[in-house]
Protein backbone atom coordinates (compact mmCIF):
# COMPACT_ATOMS: atom_id res chain seq x y z
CA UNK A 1 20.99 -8.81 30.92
CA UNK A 2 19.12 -12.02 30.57
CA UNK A 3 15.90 -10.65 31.10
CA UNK A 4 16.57 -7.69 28.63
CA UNK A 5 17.33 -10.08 25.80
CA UNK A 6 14.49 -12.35 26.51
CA UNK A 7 12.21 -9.46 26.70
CA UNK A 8 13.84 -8.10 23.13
CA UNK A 9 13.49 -11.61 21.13
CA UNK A 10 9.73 -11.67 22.65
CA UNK A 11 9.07 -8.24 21.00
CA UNK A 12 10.60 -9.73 17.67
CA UNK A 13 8.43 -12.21 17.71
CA UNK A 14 5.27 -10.89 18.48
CA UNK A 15 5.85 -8.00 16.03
CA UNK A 16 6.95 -10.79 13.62
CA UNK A 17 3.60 -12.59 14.20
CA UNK A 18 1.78 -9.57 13.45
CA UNK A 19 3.35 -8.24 10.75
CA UNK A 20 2.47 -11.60 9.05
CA UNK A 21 -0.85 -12.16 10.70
CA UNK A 22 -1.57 -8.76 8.97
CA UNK A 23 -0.01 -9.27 5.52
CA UNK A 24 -2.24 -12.07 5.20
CA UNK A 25 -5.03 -10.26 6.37
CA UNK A 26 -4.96 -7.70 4.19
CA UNK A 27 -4.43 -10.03 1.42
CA UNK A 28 -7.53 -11.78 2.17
CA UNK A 29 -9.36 -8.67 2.40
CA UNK A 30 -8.24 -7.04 -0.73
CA UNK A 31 -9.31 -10.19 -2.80
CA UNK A 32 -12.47 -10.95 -0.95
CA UNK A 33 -13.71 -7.44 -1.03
CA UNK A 34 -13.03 -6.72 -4.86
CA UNK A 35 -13.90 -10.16 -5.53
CA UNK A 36 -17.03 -11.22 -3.80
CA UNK A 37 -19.31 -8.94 -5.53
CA UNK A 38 -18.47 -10.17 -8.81
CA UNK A 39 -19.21 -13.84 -8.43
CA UNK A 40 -22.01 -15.44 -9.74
CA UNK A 41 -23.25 -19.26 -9.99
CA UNK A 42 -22.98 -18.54 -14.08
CA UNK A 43 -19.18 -17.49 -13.12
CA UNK A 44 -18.54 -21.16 -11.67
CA UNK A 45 -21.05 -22.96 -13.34
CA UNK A 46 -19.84 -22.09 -17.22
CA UNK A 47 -17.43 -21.59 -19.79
CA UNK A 48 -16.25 -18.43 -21.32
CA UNK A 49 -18.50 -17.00 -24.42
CA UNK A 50 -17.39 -14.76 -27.50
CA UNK A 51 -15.48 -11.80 -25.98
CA UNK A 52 -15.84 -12.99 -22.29
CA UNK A 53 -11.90 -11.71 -21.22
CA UNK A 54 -13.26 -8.06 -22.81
CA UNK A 55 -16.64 -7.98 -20.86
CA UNK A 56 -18.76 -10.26 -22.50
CA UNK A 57 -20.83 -13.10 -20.28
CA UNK A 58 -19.65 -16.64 -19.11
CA UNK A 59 -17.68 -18.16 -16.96
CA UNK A 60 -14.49 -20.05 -15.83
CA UNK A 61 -15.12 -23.20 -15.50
CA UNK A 62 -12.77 -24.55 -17.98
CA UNK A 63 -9.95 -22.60 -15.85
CA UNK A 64 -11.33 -24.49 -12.63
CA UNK A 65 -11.68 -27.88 -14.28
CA UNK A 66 -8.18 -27.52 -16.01
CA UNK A 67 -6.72 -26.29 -12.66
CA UNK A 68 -7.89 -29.29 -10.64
CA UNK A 69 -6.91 -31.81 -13.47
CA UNK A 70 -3.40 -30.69 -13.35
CA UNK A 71 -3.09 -30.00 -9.77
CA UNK A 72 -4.46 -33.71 -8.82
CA UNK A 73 -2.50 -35.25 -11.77
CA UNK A 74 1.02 -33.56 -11.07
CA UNK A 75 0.30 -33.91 -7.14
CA UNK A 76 -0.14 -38.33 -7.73
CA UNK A 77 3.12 -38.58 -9.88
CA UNK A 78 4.94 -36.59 -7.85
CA UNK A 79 4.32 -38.91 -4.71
CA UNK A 80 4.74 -42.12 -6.93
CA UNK A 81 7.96 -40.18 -7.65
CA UNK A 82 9.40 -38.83 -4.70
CA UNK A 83 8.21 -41.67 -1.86
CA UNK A 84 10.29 -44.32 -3.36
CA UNK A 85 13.21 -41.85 -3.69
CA UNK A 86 12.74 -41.10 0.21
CA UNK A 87 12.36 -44.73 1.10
CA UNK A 88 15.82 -45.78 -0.15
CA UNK A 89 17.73 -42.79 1.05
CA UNK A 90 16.74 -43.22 4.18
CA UNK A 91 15.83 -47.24 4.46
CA UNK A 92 17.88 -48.82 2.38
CA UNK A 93 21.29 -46.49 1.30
CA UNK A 94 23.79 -46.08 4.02
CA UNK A 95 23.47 -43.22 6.78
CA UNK A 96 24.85 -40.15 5.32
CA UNK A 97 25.97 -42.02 2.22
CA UNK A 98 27.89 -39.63 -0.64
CA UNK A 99 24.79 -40.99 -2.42
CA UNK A 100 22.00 -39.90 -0.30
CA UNK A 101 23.69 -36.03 0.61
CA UNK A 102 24.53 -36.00 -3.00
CA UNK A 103 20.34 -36.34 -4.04
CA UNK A 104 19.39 -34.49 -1.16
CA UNK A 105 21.95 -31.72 -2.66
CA UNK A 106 20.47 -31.97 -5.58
CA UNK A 107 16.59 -31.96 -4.32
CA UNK A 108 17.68 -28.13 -2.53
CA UNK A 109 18.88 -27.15 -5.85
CA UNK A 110 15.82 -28.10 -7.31
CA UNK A 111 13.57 -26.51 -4.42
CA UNK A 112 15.32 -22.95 -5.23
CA UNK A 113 14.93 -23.26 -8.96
CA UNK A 114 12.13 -20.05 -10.44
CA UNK A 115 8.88 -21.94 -12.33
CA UNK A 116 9.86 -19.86 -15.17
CA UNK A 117 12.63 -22.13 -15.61
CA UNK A 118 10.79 -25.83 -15.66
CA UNK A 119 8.18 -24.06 -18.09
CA UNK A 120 11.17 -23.35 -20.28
CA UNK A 121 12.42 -26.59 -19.85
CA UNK A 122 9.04 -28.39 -19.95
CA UNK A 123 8.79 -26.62 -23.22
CA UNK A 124 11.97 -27.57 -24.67
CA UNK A 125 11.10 -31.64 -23.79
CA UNK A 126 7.58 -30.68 -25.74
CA UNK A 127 9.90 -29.40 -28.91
CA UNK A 128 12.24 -32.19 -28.52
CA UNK A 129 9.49 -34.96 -28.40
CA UNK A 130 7.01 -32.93 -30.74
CA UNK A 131 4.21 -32.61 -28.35
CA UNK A 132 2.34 -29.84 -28.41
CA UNK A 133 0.47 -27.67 -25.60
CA UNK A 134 -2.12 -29.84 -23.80
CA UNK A 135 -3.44 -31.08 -20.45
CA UNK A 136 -0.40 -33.81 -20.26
CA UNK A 137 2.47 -31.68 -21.08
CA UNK A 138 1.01 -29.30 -18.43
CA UNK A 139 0.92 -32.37 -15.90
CA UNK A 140 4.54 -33.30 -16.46
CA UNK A 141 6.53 -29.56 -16.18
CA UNK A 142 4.53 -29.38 -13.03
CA UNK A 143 4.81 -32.48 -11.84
CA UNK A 144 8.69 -31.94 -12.08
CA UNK A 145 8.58 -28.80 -10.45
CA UNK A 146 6.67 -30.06 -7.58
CA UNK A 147 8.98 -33.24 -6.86
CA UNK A 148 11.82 -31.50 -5.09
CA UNK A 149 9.25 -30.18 -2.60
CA UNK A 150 7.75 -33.83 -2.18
CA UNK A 151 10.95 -34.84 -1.67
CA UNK A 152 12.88 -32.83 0.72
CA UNK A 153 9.44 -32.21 2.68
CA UNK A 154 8.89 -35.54 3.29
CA UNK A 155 12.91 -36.81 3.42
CA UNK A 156 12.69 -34.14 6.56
CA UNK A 157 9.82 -36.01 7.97
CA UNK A 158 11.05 -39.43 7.71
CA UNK A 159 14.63 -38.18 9.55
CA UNK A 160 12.49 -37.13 13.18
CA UNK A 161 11.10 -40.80 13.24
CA UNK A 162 13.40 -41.94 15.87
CA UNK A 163 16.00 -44.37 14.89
CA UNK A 164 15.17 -47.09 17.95
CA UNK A 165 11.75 -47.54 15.80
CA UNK A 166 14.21 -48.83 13.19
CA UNK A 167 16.32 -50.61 14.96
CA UNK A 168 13.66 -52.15 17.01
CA UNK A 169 11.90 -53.22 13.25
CA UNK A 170 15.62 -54.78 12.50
CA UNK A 171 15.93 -56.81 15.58
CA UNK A 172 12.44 -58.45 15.52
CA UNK A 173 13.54 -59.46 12.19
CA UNK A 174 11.96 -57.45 10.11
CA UNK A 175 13.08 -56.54 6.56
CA UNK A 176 14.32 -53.35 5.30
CA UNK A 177 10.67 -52.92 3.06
CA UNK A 178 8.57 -53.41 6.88
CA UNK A 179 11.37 -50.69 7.88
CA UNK A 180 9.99 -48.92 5.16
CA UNK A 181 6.42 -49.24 5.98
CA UNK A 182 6.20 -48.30 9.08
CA UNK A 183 8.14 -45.50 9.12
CA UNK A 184 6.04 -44.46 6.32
CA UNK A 185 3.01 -44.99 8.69
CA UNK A 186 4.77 -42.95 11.38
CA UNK A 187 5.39 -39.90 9.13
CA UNK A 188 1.42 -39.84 7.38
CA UNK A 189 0.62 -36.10 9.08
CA UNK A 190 4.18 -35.03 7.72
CA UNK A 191 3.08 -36.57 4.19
CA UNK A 192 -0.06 -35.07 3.92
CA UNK A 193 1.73 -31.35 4.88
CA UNK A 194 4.14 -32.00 1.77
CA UNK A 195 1.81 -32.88 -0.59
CA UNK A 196 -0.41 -29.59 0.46
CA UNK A 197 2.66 -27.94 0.26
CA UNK A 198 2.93 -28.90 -3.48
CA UNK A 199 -0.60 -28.95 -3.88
CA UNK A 200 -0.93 -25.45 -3.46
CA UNK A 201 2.77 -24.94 -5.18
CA UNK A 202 1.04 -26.00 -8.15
CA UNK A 203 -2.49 -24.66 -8.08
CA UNK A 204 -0.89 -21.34 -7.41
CA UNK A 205 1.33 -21.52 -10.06
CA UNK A 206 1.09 -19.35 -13.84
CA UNK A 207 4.48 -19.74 -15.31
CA UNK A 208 5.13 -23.37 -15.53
CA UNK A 209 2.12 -23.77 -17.16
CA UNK A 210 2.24 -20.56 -19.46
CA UNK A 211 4.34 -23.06 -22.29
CA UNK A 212 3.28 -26.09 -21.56
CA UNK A 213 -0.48 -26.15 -21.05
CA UNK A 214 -1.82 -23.60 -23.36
CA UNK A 215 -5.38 -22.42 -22.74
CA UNK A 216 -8.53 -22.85 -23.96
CA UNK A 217 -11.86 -21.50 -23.56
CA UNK A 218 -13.18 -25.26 -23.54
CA UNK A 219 -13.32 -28.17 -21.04
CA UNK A 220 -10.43 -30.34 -21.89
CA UNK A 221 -11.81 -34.37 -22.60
CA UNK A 222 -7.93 -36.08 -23.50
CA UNK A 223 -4.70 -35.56 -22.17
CA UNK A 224 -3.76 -34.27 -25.79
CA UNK A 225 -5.85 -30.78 -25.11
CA UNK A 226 -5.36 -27.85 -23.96
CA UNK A 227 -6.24 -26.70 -20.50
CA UNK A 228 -6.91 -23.22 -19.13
CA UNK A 229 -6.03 -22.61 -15.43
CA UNK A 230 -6.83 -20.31 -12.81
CA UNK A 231 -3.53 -18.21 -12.31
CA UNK A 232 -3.51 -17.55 -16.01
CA UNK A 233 -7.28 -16.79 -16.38
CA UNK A 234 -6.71 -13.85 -13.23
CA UNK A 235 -3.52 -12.84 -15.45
CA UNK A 236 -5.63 -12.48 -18.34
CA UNK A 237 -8.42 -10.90 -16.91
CA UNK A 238 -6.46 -8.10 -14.99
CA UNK A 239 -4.52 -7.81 -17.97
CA UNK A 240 -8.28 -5.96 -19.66
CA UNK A 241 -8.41 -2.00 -19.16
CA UNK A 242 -12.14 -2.78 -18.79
CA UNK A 243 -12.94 -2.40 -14.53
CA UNK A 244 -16.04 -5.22 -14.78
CA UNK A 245 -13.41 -8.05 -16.08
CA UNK A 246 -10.51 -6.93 -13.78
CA UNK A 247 -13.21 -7.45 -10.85
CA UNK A 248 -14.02 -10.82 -12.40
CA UNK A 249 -10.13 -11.33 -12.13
CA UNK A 250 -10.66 -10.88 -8.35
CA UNK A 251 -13.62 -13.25 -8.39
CA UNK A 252 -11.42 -15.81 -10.14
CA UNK A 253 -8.65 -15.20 -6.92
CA UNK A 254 -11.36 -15.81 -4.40
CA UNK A 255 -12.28 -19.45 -5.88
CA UNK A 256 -8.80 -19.90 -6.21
CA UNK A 257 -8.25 -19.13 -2.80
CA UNK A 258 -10.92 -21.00 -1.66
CA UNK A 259 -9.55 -24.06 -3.07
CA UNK A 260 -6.38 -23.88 -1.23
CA UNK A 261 -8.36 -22.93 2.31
CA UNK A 262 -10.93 -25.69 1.79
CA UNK A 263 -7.99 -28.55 0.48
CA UNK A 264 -5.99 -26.54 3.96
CA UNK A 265 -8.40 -27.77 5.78
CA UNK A 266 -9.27 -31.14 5.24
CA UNK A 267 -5.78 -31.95 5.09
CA UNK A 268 -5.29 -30.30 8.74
CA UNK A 269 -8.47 -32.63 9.53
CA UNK A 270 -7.27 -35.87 8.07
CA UNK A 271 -3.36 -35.12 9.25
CA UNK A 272 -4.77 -34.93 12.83
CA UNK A 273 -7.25 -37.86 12.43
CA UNK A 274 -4.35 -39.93 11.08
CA UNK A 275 -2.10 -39.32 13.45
CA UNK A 276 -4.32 -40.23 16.55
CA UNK A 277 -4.18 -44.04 14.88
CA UNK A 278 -0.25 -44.47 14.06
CA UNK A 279 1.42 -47.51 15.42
């Protein structure tokens, strides 16, 4: 009986692992192969002439540059966010305090909440405090969206270290901010995995950005601009009945894409390398 349910969960998970092995796959391949023969250097290298979303020539740079501003700037306020919230909930607030289960409530409640809704919300802050579109009210809807994931990623890190580290820290006579530190040190791989976790949360993302950072067909040079961004240039562009700019849509996924992989892997890399030199 034993043996029949072992051999039953082993199916599962093998057809599991292929199902998903395949999705992915064929996701890959439907991009790549609709994509790749539609990017150019002038593609990546410039930004969008007169009537370039109905056929006309240019490029998407502004959508890169735009993307990568608000990805990097929403992905360093989020950690100077969320780190010190995981440091005291787990250094210096009681074990399983009312406090700390109450914020890590809160953080899952967060987690599960649609884009859709911080774009609304981004965009009522931007009415309230008469801001309009631009770069920085593009950084701050997504930096709130991606917090919850910094948070509860990395809170689940810092948990695993094992407590004797702590108490070993305590009874050498350290202080609760060395406590802090080194368990910090300890959890770096787990760090890095939660901030590529929101990294490509937010790269990825079209509707938190839809209200808050406009778009533009230009580069932009303050925080007061508007910025164009990837997942809304591919919206765009497949939204055209014309076949050569919904290919370019499919060009504009494969950068994309290859932004996450190549950010995927150096943070596998540097995770790995990191972890070889923890104390």
């Amino acid at each position: 009986m034993k043996k029949t349910e072992e051999n039953i969960f082993k199916f599962l998970m093998i057809l599991s692992t292929i199902i998903i092995s395949s999705t992915l796959f064929l996701l890959l391949y439907t991009i790549f192969s609709r994509g790749v023969g539609s990017l150019s250097w002038d593609m990546i290298s410039k930004i969008p002439e007169g009537g370039f979303y109905i056929g006309k020539g240019g490029g998407i740079l502004n959508a890169i540059i735009g993307s990568v501003y608000i990805t990097f700037g929403s992905t360093l306020w989020g950690l100077l966010v969320s780190i010190p919230i995981v440091i005291y909930i787990n250094v210096y607030a009681k074990k399983n305090s009312l406090l700390a289960n109450i914020t890590r409530l809160s953080y899952d409640i967060l987690f599960g909440i649609p884009s859709i809704v911080y774009g609304a919300f981004g965009f009522a802050i931007m009415v309230y405090m008469g801001l309009k579109t631009s770069l920085l009210a593009g950084i701050i809807t997504v930096t709130l969206m991606i917090i919850p994931i910094l948070v509860r990623a990395i809170d689940e890190v810092v948990r695993v270290v094992p407590e004797d580290m702590s108490n070993s820290v305590y009874s050498l006579g350290g202080t609760r901010y060395e406590t802090a530190k080194i368990l910090l040190r300890q959890s770096i791989p787990g760090i890095i995995t939660a901030i590529l976790l929101s990294f490509g949360r937010a790269i990825g993302d079209a509707a938190c950005v839809l209200f808050t950072a406009g778009f533009t067909d230009s580069i932009p040079t303050s925080l007061n601009q508007p910025a164009a961004t990837l997942p809304l240039s591919i919206f765009f562009q497949l939204s055209s009945p014309i076949q050569e700019v919904q290919n370019r849509a499919y060009a504009a996924a494969v950068i994309l894409t290859t932004i996450v992989l190549i950010i995927s892997i150096a943070a596998k890399i540097a995770s790995k390398n990191l972890s070889k030199n923890k104390i």
